[in-house]
N, C-alpha and C. Protein backbone atom coordinates (compact mmCIF):
# COMPACT_ATOMS: atom_id res chain seq x y z
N UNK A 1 -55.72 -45.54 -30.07
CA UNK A 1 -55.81 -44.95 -28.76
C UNK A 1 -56.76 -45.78 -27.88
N UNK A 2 -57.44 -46.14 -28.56
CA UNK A 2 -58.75 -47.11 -27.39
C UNK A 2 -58.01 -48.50 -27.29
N UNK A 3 -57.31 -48.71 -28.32
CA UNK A 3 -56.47 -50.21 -27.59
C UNK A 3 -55.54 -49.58 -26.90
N UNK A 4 -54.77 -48.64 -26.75
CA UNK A 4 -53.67 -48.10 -25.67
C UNK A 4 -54.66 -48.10 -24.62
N UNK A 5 -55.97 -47.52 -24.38
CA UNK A 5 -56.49 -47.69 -23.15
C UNK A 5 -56.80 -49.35 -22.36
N UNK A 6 -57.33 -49.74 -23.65
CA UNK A 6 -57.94 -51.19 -22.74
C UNK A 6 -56.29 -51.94 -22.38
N UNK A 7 -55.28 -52.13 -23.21
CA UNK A 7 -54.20 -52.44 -23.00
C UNK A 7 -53.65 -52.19 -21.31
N UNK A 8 -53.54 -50.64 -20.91
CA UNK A 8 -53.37 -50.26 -20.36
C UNK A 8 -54.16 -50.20 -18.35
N UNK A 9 -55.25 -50.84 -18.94
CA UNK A 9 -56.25 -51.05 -17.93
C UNK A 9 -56.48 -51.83 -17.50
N UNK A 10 -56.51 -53.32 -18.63
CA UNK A 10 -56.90 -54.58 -18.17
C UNK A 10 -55.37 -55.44 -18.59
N UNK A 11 -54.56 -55.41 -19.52
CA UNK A 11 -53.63 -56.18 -19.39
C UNK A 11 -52.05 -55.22 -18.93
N UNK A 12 -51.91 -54.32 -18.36
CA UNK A 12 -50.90 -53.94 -17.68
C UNK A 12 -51.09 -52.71 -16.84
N UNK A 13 -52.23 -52.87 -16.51
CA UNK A 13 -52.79 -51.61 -15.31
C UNK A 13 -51.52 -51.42 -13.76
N UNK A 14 -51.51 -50.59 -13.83
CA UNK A 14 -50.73 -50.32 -12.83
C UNK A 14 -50.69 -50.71 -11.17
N UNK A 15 -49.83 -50.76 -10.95
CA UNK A 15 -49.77 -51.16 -9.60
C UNK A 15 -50.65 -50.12 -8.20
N UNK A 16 -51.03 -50.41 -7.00
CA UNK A 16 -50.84 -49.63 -5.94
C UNK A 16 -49.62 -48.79 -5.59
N UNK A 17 -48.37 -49.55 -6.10
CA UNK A 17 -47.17 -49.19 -5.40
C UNK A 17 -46.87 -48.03 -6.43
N UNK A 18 -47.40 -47.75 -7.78
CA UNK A 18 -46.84 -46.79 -8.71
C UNK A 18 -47.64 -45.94 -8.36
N UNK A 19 -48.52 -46.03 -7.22
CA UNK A 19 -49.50 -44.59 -7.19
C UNK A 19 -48.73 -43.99 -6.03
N UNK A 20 -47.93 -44.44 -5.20
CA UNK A 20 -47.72 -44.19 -3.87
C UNK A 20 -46.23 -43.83 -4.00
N UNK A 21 -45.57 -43.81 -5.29
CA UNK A 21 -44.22 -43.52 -5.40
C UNK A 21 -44.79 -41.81 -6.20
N UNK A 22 -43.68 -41.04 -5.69
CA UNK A 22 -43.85 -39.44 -5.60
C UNK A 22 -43.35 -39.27 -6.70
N UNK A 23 -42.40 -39.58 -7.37
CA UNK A 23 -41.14 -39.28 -8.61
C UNK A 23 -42.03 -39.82 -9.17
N UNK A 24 -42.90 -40.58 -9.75
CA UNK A 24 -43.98 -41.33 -10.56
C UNK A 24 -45.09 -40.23 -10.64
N UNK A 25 -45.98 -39.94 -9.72
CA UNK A 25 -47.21 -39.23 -9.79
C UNK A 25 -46.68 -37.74 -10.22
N UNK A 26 -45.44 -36.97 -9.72
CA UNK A 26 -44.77 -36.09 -10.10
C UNK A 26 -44.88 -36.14 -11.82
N UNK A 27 -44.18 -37.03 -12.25
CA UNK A 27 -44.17 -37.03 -14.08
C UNK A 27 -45.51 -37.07 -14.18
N UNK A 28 -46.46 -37.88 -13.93
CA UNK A 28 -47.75 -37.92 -14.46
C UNK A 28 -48.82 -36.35 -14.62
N UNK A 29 -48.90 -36.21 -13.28
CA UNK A 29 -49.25 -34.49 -13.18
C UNK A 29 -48.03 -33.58 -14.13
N UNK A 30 -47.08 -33.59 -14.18
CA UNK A 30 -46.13 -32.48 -15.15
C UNK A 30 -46.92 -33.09 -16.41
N UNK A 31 -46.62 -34.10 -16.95
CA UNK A 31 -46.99 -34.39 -18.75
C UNK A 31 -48.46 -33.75 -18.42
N UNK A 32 -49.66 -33.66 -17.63
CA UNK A 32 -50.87 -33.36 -17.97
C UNK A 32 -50.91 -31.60 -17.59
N UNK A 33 -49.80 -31.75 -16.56
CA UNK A 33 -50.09 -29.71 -16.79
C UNK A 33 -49.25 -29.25 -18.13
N UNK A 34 -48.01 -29.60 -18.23
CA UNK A 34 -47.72 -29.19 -19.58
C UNK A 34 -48.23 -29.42 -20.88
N UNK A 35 -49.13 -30.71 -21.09
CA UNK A 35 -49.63 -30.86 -22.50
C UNK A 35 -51.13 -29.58 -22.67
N UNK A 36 -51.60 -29.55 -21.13
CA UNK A 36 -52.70 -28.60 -21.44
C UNK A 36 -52.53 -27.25 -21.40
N UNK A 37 -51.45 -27.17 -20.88
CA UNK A 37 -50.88 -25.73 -21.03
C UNK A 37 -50.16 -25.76 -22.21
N UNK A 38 -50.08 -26.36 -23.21
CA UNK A 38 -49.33 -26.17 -24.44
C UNK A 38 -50.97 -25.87 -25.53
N UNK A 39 -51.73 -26.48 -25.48
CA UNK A 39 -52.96 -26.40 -25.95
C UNK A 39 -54.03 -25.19 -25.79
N UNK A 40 -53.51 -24.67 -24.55
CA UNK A 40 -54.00 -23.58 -24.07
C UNK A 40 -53.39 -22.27 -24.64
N UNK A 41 -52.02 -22.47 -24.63
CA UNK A 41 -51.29 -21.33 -25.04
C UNK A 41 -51.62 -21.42 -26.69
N UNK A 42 -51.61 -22.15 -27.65
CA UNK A 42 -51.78 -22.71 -28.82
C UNK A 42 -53.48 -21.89 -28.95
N UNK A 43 -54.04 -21.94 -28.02
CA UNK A 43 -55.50 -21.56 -28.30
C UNK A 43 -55.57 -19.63 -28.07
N UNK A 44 -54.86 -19.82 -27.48
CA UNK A 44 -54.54 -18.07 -26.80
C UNK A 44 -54.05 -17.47 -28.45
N UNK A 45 -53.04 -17.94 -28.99
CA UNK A 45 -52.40 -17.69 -29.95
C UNK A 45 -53.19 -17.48 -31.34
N UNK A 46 -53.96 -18.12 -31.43
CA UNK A 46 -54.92 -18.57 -32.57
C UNK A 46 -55.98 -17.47 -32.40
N UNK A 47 -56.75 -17.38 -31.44
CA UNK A 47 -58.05 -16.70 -31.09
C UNK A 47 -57.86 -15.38 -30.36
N UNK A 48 -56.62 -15.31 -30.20
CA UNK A 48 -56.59 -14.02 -29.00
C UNK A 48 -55.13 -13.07 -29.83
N UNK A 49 -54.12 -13.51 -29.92
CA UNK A 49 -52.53 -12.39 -30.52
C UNK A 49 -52.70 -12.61 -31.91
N UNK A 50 -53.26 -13.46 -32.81
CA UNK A 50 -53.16 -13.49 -34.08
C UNK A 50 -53.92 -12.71 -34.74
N UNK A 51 -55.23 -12.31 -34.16
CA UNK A 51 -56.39 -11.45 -34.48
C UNK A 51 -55.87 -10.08 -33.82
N UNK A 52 -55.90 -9.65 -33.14
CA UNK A 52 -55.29 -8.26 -32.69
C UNK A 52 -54.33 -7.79 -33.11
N UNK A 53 -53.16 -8.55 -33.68
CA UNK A 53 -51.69 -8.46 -33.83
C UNK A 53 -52.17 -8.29 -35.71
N UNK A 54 -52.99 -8.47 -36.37
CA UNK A 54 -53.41 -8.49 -37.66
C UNK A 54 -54.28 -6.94 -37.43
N UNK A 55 -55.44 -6.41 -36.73
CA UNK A 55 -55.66 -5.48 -36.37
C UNK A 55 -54.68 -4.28 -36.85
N UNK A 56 -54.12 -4.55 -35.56
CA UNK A 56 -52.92 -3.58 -35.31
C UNK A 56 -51.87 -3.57 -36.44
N UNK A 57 -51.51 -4.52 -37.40
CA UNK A 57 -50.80 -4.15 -38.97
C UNK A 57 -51.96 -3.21 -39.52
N UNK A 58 -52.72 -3.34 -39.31
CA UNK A 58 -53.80 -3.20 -40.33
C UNK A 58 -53.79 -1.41 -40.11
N UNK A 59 -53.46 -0.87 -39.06
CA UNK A 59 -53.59 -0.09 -38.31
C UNK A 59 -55.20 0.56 -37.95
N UNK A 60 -55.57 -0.26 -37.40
CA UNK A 60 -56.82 -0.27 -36.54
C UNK A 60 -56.22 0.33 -35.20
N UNK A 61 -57.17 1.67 -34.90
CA UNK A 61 -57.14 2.42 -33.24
C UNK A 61 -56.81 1.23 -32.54
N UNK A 62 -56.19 1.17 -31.56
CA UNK A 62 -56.38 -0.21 -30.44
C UNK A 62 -57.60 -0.21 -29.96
N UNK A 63 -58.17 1.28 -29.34
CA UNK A 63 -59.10 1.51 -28.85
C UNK A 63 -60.31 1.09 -29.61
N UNK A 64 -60.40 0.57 -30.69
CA UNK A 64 -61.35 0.00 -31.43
C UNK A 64 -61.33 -1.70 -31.34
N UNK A 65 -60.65 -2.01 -31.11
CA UNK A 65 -60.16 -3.52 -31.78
C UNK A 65 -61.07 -3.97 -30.39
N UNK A 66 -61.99 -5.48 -31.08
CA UNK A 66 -62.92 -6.01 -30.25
C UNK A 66 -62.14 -6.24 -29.01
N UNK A 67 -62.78 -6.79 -27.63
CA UNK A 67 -62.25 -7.28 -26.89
C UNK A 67 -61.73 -9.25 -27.32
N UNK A 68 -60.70 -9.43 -26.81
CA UNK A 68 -60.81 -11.11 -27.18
C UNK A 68 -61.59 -12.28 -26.97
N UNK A 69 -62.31 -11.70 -26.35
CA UNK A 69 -63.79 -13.04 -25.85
C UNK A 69 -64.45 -12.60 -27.44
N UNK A 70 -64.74 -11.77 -28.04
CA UNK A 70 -65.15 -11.40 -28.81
C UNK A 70 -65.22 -12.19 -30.23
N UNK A 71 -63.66 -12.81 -30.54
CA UNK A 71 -63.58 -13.28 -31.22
C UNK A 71 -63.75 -14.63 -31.03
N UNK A 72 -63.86 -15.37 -30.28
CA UNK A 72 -64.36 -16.43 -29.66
C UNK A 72 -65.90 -17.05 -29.73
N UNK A 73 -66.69 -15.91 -29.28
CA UNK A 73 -68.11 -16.04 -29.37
C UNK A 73 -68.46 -15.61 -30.72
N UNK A 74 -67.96 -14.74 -31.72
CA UNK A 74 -67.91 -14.68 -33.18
C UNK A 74 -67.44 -14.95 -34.16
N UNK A 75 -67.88 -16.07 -34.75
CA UNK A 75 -67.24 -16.96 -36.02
C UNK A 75 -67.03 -15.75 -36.77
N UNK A 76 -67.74 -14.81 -36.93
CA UNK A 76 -67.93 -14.12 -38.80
C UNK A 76 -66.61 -12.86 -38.21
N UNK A 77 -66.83 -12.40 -37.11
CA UNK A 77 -65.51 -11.22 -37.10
C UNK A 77 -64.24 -12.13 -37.14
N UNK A 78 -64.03 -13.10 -36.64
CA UNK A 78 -62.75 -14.35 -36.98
C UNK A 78 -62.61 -14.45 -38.67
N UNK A 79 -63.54 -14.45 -39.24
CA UNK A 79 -63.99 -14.88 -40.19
C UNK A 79 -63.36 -13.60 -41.30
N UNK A 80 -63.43 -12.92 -41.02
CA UNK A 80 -63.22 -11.33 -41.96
C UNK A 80 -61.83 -11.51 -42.28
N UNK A 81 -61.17 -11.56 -40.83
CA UNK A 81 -59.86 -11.54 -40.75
C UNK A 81 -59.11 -12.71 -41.71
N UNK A 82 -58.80 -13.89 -40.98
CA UNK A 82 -58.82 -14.92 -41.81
C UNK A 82 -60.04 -15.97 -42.21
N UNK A 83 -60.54 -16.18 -43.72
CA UNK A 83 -61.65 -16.12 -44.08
C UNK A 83 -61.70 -18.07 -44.08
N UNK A 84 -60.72 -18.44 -43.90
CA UNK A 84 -61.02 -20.03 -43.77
C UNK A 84 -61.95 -19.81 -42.39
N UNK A 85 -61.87 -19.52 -41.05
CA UNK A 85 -62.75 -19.86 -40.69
C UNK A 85 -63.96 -19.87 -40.60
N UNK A 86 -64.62 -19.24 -42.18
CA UNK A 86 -65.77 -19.29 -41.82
C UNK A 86 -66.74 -20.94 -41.83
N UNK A 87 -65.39 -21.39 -42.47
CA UNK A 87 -66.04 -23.02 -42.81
C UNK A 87 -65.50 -24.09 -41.82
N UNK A 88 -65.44 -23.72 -40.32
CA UNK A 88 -64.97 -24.44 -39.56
C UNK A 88 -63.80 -24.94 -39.27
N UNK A 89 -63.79 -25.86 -38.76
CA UNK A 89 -62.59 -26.58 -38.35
C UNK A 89 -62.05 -27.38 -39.60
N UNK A 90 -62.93 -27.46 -41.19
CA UNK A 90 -62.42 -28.39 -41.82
C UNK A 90 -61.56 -28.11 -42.39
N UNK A 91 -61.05 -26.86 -42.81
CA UNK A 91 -60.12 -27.22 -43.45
C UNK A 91 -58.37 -26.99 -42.72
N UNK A 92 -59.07 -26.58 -41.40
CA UNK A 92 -57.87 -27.28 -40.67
C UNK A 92 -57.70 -28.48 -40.12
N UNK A 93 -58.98 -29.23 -40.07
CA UNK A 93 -58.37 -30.92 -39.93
C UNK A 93 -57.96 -31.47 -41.55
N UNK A 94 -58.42 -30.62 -42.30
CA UNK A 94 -57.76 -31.12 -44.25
C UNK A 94 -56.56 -30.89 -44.69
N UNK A 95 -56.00 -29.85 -43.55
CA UNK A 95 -55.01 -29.12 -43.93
C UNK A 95 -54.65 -28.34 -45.51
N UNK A 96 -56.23 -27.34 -45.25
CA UNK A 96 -56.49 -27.16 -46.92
C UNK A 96 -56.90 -25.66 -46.03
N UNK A 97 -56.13 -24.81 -46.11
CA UNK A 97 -56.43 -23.32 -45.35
C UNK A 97 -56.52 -22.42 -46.39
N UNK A 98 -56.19 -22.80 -47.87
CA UNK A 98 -56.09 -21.92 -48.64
C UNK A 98 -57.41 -21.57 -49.05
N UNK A 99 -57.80 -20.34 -49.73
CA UNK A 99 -59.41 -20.19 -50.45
C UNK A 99 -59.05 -20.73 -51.98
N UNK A 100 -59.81 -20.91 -52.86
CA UNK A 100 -59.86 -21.19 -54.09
C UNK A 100 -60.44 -19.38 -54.83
């Protein structure tokens, strides 16, 4: 990725004329609202419907179930639920989610 940048900067940096064409800056803004809105929704999913939606099997009152910032600012109530996270992000960059 850091040679796609310098590549991109110093030996085929773009023109003036590709900033000033509309159908060009158009794709550029779509790929960056859709990739972060795919990441976003991906994060919504994870931290916000997967925890409530587990709740609610569980049959937990709704009226009980934390608010979703909740689980966000609290590793250990994330943590109850599904218990890999209490050890971070590693064993989802290991792709090792299982407990022993």
């Amino acid at each position: 990725m850091l040679f796609a940048g310098w590549f991109n900067y110093h030996k085929a940096a773009p023109k003036l004329a590709w900033f000033q064409d509309v159908e060009s800056m158009l794709n550029h803004h779509l790929a960056g609202l859709l990739g972060l809105g795919s990441l976003s929704w991906a994060g919504h999913q994870v931290h916000v419907s997967l925890p409530i939606n587990q709740f609610l099997n569980a049959g937990v009152d709704p009226k009980e179930i934390p608010l979703p910032h909740e689980f966000i600012l609290n590793r250990d109530l994330l943590a109850q639920l599904y218990p890999s996270f209490a050890e971070g992000a590693t064993p989802f960059l290991t792709l090792n989610s299982s407990r022993d």
